[in-house]
C-alpha atoms as a PDB file:
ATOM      1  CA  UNK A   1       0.000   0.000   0.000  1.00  0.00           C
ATOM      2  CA  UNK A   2       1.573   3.590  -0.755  1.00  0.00           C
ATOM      3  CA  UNK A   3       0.524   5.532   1.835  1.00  0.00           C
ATOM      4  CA  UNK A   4       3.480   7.463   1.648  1.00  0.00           C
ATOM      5  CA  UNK A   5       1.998   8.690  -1.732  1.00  0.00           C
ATOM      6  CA  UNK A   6      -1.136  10.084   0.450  1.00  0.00           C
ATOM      7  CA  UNK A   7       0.961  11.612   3.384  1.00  0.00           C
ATOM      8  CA  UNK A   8       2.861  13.627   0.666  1.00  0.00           C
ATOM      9  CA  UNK A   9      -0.104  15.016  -0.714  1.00  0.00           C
ATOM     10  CA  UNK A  10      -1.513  15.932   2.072  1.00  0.00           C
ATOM     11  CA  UNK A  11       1.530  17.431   3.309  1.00  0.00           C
ATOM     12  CA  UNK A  12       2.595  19.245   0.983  1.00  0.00           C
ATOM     13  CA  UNK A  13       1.500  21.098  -2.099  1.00  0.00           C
ATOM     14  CA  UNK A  14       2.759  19.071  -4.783  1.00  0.00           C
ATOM     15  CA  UNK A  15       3.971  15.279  -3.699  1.00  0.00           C
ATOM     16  CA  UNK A  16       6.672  14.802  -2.094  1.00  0.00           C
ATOM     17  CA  UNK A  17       8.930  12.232  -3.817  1.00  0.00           C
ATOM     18  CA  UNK A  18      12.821  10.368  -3.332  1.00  0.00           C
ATOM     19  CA  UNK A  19      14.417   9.545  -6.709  1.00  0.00           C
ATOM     20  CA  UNK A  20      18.118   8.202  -7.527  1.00  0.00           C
ATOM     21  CA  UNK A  21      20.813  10.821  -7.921  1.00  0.00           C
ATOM     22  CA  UNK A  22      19.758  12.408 -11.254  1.00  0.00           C
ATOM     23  CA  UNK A  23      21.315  10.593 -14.391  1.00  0.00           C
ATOM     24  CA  UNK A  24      22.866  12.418 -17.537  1.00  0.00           C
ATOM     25  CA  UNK A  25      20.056  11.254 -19.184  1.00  0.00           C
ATOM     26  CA  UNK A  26      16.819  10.092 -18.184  1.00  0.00           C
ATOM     27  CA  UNK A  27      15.846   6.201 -18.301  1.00  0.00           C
ATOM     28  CA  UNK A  28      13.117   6.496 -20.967  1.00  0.00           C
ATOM     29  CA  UNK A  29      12.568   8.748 -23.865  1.00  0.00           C
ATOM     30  CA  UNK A  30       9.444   6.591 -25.208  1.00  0.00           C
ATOM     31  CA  UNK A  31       5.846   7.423 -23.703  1.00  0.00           C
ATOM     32  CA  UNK A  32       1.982   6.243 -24.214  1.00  0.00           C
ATOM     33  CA  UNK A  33      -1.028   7.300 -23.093  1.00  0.00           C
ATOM     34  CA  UNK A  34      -3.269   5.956 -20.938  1.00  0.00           C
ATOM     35  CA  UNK A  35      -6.775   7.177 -20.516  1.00  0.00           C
ATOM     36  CA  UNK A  36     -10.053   6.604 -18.886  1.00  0.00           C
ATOM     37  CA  UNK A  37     -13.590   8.229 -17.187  1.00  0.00           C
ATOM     38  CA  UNK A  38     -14.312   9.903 -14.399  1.00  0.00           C
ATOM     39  CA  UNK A  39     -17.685  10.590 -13.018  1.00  0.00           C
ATOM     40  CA  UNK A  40     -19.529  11.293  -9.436  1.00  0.00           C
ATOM     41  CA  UNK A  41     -21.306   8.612  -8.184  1.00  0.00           C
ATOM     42  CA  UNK A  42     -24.530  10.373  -9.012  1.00  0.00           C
ATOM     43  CA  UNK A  43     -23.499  10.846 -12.741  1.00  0.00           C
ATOM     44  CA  UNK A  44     -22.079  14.528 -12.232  1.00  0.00           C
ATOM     45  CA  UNK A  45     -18.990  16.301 -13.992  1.00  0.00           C
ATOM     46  CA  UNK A  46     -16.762  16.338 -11.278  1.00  0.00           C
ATOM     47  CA  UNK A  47     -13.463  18.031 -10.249  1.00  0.00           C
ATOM     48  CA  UNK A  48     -10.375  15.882  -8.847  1.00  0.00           C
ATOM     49  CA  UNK A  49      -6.940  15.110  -8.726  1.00  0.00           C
ATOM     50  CA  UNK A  50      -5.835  11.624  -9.928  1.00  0.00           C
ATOM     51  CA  UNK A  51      -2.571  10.499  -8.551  1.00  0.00           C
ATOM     52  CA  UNK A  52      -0.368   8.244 -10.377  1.00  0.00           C
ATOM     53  CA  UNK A  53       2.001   5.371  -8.354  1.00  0.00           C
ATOM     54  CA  UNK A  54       3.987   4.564 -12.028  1.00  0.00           C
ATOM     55  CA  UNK A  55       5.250   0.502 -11.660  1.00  0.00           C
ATOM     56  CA  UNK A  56       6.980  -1.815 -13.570  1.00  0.00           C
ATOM     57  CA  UNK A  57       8.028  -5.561 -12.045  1.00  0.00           C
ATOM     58  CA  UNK A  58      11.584  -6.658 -12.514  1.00  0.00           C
ATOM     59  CA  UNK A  59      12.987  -9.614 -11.321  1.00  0.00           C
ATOM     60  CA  UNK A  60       9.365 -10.553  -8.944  1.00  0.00           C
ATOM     61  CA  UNK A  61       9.969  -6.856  -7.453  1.00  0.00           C
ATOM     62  CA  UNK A  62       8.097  -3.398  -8.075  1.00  0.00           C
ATOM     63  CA  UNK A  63       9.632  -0.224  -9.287  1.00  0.00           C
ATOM     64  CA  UNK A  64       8.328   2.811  -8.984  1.00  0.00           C
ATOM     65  CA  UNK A  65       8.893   4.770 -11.775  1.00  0.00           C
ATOM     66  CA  UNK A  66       9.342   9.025 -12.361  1.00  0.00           C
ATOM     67  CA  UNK A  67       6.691  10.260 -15.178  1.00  0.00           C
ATOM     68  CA  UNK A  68       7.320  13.997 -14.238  1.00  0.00           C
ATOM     69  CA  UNK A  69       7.289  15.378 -17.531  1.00  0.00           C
ATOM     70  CA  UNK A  70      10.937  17.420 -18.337  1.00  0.00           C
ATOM     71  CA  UNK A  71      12.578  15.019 -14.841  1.00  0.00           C
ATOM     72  CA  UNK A  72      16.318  14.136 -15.647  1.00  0.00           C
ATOM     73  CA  UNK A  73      15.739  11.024 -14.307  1.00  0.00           C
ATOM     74  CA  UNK A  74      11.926  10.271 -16.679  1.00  0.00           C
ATOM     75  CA  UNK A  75      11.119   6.842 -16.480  1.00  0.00           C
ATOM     76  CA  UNK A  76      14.233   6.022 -13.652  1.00  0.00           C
ATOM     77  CA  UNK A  77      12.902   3.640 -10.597  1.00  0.00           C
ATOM     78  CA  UNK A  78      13.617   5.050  -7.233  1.00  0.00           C
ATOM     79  CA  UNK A  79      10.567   7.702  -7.206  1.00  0.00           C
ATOM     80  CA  UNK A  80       8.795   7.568  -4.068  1.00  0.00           C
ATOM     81  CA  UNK A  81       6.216  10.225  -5.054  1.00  0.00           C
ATOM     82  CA  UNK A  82       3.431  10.390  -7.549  1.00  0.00           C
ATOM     83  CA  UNK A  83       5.074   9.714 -10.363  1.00  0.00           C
ATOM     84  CA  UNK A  84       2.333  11.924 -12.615  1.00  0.00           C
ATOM     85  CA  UNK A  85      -0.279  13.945 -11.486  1.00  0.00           C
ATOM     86  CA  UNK A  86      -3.174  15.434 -13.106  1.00  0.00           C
ATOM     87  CA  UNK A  87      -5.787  17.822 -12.606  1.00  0.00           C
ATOM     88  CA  UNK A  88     -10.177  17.470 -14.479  1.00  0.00           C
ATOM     89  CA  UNK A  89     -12.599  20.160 -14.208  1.00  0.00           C
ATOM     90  CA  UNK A  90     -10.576  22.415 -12.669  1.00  0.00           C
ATOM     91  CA  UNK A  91     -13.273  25.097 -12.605  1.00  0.00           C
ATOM     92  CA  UNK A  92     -15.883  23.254 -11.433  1.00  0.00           C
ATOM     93  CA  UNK A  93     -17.313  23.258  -8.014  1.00  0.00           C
ATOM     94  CA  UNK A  94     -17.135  20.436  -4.906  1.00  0.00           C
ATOM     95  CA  UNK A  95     -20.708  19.862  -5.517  1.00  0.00           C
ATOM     96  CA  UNK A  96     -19.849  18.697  -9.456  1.00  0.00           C
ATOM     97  CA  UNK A  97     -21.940  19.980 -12.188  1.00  0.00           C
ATOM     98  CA  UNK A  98     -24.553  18.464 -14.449  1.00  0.00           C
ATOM     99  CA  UNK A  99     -23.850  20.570 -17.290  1.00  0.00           C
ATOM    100  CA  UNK A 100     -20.168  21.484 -17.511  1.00  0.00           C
ATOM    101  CA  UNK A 101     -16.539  19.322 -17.316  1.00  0.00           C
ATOM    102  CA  UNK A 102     -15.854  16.400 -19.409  1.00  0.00           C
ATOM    103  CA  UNK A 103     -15.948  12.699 -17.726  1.00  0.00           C
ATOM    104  CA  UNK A 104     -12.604  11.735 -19.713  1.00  0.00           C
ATOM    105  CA  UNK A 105      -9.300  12.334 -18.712  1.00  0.00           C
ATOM    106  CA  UNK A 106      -5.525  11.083 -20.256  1.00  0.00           C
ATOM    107  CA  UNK A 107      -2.070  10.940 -19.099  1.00  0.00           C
ATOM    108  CA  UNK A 108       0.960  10.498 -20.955  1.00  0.00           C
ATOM    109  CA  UNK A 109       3.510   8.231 -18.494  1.00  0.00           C
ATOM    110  CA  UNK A 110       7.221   6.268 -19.349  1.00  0.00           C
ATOM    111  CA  UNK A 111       6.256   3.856 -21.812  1.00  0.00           C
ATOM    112  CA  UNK A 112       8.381   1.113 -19.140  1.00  0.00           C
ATOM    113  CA  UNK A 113       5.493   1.373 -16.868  1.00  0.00           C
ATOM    114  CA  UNK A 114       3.666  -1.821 -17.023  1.00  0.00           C
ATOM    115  CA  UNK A 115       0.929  -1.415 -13.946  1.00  0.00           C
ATOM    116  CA  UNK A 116      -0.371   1.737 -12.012  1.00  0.00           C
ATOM    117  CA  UNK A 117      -2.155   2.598  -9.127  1.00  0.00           C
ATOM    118  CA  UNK A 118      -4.765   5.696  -8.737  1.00  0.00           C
ATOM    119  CA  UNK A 119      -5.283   7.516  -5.772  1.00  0.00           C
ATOM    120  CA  UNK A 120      -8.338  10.310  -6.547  1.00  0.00           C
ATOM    121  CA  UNK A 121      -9.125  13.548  -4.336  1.00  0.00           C
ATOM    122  CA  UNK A 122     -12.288  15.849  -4.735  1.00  0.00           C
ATOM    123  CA  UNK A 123     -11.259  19.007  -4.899  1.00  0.00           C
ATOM    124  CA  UNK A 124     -12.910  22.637  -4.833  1.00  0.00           C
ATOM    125  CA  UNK A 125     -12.550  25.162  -7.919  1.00  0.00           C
ATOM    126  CA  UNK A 126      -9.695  26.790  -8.681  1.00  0.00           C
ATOM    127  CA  UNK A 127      -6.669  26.495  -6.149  1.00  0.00           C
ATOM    128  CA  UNK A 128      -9.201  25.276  -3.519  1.00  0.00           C
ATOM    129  CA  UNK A 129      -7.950  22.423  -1.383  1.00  0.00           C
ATOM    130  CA  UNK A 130      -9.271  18.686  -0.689  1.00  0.00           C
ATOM    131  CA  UNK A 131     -13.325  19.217  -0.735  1.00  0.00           C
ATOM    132  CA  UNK A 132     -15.160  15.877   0.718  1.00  0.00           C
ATOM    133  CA  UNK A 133     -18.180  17.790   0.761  1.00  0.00           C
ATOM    134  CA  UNK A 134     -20.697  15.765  -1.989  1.00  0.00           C
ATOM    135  CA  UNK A 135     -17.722  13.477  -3.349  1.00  0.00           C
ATOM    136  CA  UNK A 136     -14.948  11.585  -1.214  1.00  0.00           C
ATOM    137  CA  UNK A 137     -11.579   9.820  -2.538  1.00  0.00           C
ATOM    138  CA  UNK A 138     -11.615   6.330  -4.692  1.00  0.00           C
ATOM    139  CA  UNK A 139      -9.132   4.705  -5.718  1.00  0.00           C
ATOM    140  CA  UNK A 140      -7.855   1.675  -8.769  1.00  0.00           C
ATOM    141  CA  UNK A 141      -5.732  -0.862  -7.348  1.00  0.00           C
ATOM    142  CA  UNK A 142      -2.741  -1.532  -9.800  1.00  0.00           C
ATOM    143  CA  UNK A 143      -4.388  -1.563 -12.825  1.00  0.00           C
ATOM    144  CA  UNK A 144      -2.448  -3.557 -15.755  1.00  0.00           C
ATOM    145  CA  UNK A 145      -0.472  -1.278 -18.197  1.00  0.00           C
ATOM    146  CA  UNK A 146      -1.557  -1.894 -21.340  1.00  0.00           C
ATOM    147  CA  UNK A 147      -5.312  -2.106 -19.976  1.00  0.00           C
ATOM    148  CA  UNK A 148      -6.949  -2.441 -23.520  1.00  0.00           C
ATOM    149  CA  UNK A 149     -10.022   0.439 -22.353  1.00  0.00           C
ATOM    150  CA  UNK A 150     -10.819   3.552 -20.656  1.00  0.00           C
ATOM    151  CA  UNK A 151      -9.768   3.069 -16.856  1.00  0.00           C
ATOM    152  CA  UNK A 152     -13.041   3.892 -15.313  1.00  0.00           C
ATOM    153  CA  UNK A 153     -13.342   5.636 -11.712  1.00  0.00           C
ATOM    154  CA  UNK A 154     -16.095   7.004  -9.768  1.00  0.00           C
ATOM    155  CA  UNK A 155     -16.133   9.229  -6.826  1.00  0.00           C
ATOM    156  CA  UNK A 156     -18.538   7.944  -3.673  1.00  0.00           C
ATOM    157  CA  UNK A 157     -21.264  10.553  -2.734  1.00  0.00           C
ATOM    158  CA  UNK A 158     -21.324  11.019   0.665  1.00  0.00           C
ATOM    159  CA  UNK A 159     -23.561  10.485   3.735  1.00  0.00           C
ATOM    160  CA  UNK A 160     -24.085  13.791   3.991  1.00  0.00           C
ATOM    161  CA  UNK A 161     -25.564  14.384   0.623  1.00  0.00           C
ATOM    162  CA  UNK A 162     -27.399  11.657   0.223  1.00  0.00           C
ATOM    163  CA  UNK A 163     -24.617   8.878  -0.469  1.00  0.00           C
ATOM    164  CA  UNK A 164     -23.574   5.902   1.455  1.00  0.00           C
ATOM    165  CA  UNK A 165     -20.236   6.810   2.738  1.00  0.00           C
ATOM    166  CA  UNK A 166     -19.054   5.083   6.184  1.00  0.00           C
ATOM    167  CA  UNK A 167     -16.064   6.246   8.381  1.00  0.00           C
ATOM    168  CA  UNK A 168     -13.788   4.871  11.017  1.00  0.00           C
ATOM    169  CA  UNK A 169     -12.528   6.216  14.110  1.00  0.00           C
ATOM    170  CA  UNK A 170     -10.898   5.781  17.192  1.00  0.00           C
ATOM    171  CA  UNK A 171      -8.276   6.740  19.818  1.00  0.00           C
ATOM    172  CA  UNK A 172      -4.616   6.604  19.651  1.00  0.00           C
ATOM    173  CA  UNK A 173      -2.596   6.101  22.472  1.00  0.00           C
ATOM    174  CA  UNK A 174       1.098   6.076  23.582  1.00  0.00           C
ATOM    175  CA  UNK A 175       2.102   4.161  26.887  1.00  0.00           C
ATOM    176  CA  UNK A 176      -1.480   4.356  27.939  1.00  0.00           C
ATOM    177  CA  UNK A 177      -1.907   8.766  27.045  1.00  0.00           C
ATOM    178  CA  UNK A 178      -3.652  10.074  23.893  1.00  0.00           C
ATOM    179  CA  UNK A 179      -1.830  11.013  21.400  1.00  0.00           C
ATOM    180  CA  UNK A 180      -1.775  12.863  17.990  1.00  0.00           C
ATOM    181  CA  UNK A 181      -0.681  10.799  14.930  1.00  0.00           C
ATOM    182  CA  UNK A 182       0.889  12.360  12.523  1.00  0.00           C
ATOM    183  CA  UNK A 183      -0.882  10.167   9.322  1.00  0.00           C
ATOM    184  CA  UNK A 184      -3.956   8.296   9.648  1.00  0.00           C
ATOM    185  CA  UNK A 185      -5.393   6.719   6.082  1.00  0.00           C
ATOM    186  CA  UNK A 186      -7.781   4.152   4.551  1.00  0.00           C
ATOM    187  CA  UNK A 187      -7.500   1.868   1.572  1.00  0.00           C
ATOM    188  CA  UNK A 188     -10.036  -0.362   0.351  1.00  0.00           C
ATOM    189  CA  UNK A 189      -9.263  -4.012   0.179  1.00  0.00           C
ATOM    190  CA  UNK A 190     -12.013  -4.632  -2.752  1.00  0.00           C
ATOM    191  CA  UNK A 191     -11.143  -6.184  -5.966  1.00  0.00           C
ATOM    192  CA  UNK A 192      -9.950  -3.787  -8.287  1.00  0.00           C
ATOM    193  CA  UNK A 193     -12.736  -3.338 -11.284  1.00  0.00           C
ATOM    194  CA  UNK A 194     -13.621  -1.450 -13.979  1.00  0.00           C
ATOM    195  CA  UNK A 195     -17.525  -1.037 -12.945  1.00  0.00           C
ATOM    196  CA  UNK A 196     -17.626   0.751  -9.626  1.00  0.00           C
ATOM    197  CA  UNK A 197     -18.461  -2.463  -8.148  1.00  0.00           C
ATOM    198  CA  UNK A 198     -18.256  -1.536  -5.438  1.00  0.00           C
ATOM    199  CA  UNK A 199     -16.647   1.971  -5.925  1.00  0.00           C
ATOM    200  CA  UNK A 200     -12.994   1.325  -3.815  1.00  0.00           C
ATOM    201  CA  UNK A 201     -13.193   3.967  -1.385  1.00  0.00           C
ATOM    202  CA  UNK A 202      -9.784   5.775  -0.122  1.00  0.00           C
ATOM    203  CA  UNK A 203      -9.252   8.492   2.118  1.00  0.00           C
ATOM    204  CA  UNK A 204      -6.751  10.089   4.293  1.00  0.00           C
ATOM    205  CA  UNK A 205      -8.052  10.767   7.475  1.00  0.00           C
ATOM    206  CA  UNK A 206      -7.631  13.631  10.377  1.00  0.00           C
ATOM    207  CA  UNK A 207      -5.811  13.346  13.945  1.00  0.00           C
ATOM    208  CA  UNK A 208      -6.373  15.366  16.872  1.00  0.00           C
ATOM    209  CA  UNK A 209      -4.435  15.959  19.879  1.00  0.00           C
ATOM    210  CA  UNK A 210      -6.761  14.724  21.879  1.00  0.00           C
ATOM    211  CA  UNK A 211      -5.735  11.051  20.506  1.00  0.00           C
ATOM    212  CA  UNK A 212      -8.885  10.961  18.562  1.00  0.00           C
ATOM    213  CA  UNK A 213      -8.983  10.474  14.461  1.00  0.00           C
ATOM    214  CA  UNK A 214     -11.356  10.234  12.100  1.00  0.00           C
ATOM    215  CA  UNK A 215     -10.716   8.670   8.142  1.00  0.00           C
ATOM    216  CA  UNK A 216     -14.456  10.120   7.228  1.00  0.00           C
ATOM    217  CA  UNK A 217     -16.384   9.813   4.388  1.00  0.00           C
ATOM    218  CA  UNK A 218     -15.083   6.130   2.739  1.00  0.00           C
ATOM    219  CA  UNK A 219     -17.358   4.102   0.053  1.00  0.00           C
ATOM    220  CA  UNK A 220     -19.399   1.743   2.383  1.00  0.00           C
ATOM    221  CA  UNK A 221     -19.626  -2.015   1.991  1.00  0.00           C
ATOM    222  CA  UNK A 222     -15.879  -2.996   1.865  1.00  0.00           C
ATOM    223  CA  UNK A 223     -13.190  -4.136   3.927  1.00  0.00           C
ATOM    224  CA  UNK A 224     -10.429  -1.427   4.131  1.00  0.00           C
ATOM    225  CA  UNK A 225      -6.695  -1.226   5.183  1.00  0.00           C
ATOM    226  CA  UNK A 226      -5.370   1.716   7.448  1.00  0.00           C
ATOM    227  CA  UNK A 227      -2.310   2.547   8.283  1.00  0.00           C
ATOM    228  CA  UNK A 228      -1.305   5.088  11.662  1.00  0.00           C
ATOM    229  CA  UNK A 229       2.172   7.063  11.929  1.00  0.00           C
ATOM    230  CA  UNK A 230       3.173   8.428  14.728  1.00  0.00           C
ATOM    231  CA  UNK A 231       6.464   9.879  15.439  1.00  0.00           C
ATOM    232  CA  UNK A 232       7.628   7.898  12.213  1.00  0.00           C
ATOM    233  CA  UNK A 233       6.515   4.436  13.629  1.00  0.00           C
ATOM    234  CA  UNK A 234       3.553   2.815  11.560  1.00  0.00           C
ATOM    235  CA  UNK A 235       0.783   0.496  12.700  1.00  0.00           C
ATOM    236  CA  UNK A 236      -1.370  -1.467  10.391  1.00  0.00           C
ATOM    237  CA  UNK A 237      -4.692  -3.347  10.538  1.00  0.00           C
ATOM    238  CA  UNK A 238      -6.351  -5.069   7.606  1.00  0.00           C
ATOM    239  CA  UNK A 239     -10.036  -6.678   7.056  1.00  0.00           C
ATOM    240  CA  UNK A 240     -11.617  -3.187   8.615  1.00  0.00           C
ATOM    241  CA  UNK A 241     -15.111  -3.470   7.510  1.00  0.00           C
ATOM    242  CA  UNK A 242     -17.060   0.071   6.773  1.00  0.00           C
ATOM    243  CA  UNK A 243     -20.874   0.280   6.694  1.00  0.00           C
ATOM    244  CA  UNK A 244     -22.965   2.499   4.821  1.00  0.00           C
ATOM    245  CA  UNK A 245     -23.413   5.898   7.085  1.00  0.00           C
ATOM    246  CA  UNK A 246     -22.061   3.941  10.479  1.00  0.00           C
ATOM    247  CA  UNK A 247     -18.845   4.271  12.037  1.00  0.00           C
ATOM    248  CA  UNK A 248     -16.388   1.653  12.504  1.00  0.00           C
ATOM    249  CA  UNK A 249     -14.510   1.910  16.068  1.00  0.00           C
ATOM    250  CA  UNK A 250     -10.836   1.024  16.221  1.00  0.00           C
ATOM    251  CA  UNK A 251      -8.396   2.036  18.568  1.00  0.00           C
ATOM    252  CA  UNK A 252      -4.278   1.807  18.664  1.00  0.00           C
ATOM    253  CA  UNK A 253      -1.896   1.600  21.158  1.00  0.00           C
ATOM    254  CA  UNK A 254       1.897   2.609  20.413  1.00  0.00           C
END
């Protein structure tokens, strides 16, 4: 799972990333496009930023590859960031739009890369940040590079507006106090398809210094992944099941 893909975009305003010292020329020169939809749940135009985790298997292990377009080191494994990015219907608002945006989008990435993953985030117009309020995060769950059809993704509506959307929550504590984690996130555990069936929910979540966090707003009806950080030290917990408009409690102990 990539969380560290999620922490940097949350953390900072474009991902964060690690490559290999930069080379005198980059890896790959060669490119193709891959494309796909992307709708709201409910149909609507809707605007987002997909998030690209570029692969390629060598040898039984992953790669992760740099797609930053002009990089010295294009198509070199070693990137621990999104390795492309890309911004739909900029202009249009968090609650989507019936009439304006387009539901396809297309990325050109190192013609090496031979699987992908896509973490999405709803946004609000303009420069506006993260905007969960009608639409929350999905995700596709390394998707085969060449896919031979549109890579289809659709955004959850939420609870709130009239959607299905679950959350978990809980305390975290540290030799028995509450305590703040620095990165709390979800990842569905669903079957990666090409139907929204069931839409594979993903969010990162919020942490208080209280001890108490909250991953809201994640496509119901699924068993989910989540990974804590606190202080740099990660905890993990699989099979977390999410119900439509319910809670799910968890709490963590460092």
């Amino acid at each position: 799972m990539r969380f560290r893909l999620a922490l940097a975009c949350v953390l900072a305003a474009t991902p964060l990333g690690v490559t290999a010292p930069a080379s005198a020329a980059p890896c790959s020169t060669a490119t193709r496009t891959i494309s796909g939809t992307l709708i709201g749940e409910d149909g609507r135009f809707v605007d987002a930023m997909l998030g690209f985790d570029l692969m390629r298997i060598v040898g039984g292990k992953e790669q992760h590859l740099d797609g930053r377009a002009g990089s010295p080191n294009y198509g070199c494994p070693g990137y621990y960031g999104y390795g492309q990015i890309l911004r739909v219907n900029r202009d249009v608002p968090a609650t989507g739009s019936t009439t304006t945006g387009t539901r396809y989008w297309s990325v050109k990435i190192p013609a090496s890369v031979t699987m992908v993953i896509i973490e999405v985030y709803p946004r609000a117009a303009g420069t506006g940040p993260v905007d969960d309020s009608r639409y929350s995060g999905a995700l596709r769950w390394k998707v085969p590079i060449p896919y031979g059809k549109r890579i289809n993704i659709t955004l959850p509506r939420v609870c709130a507006a009239g959607g299905k959307t679950g959350y978990i929550a809980g305390k975290v504590t540290k030799n028995g106090a509450p305590v703040k984690v620095d990165f709390v996130g979800g990842w569905s555990m669903a079957k990666d398809n090409n139907t929204a069936s069931p839409i594979m929910g993903f969010r990162v979540g919020d942490g208080y210094d209280n001890g108490v966090y909250k991953i809201r707003n994640l496509a119901a009806n699924q068993y989910y992944t989540v990974y804590w950080i606190e202080n740099g030290v990660r905890k993990q917990r699989y099979n977390i099941w999410v119900s439509a408009c319910k809670g799910t409690p968890i709490s963590v102990a460092y």
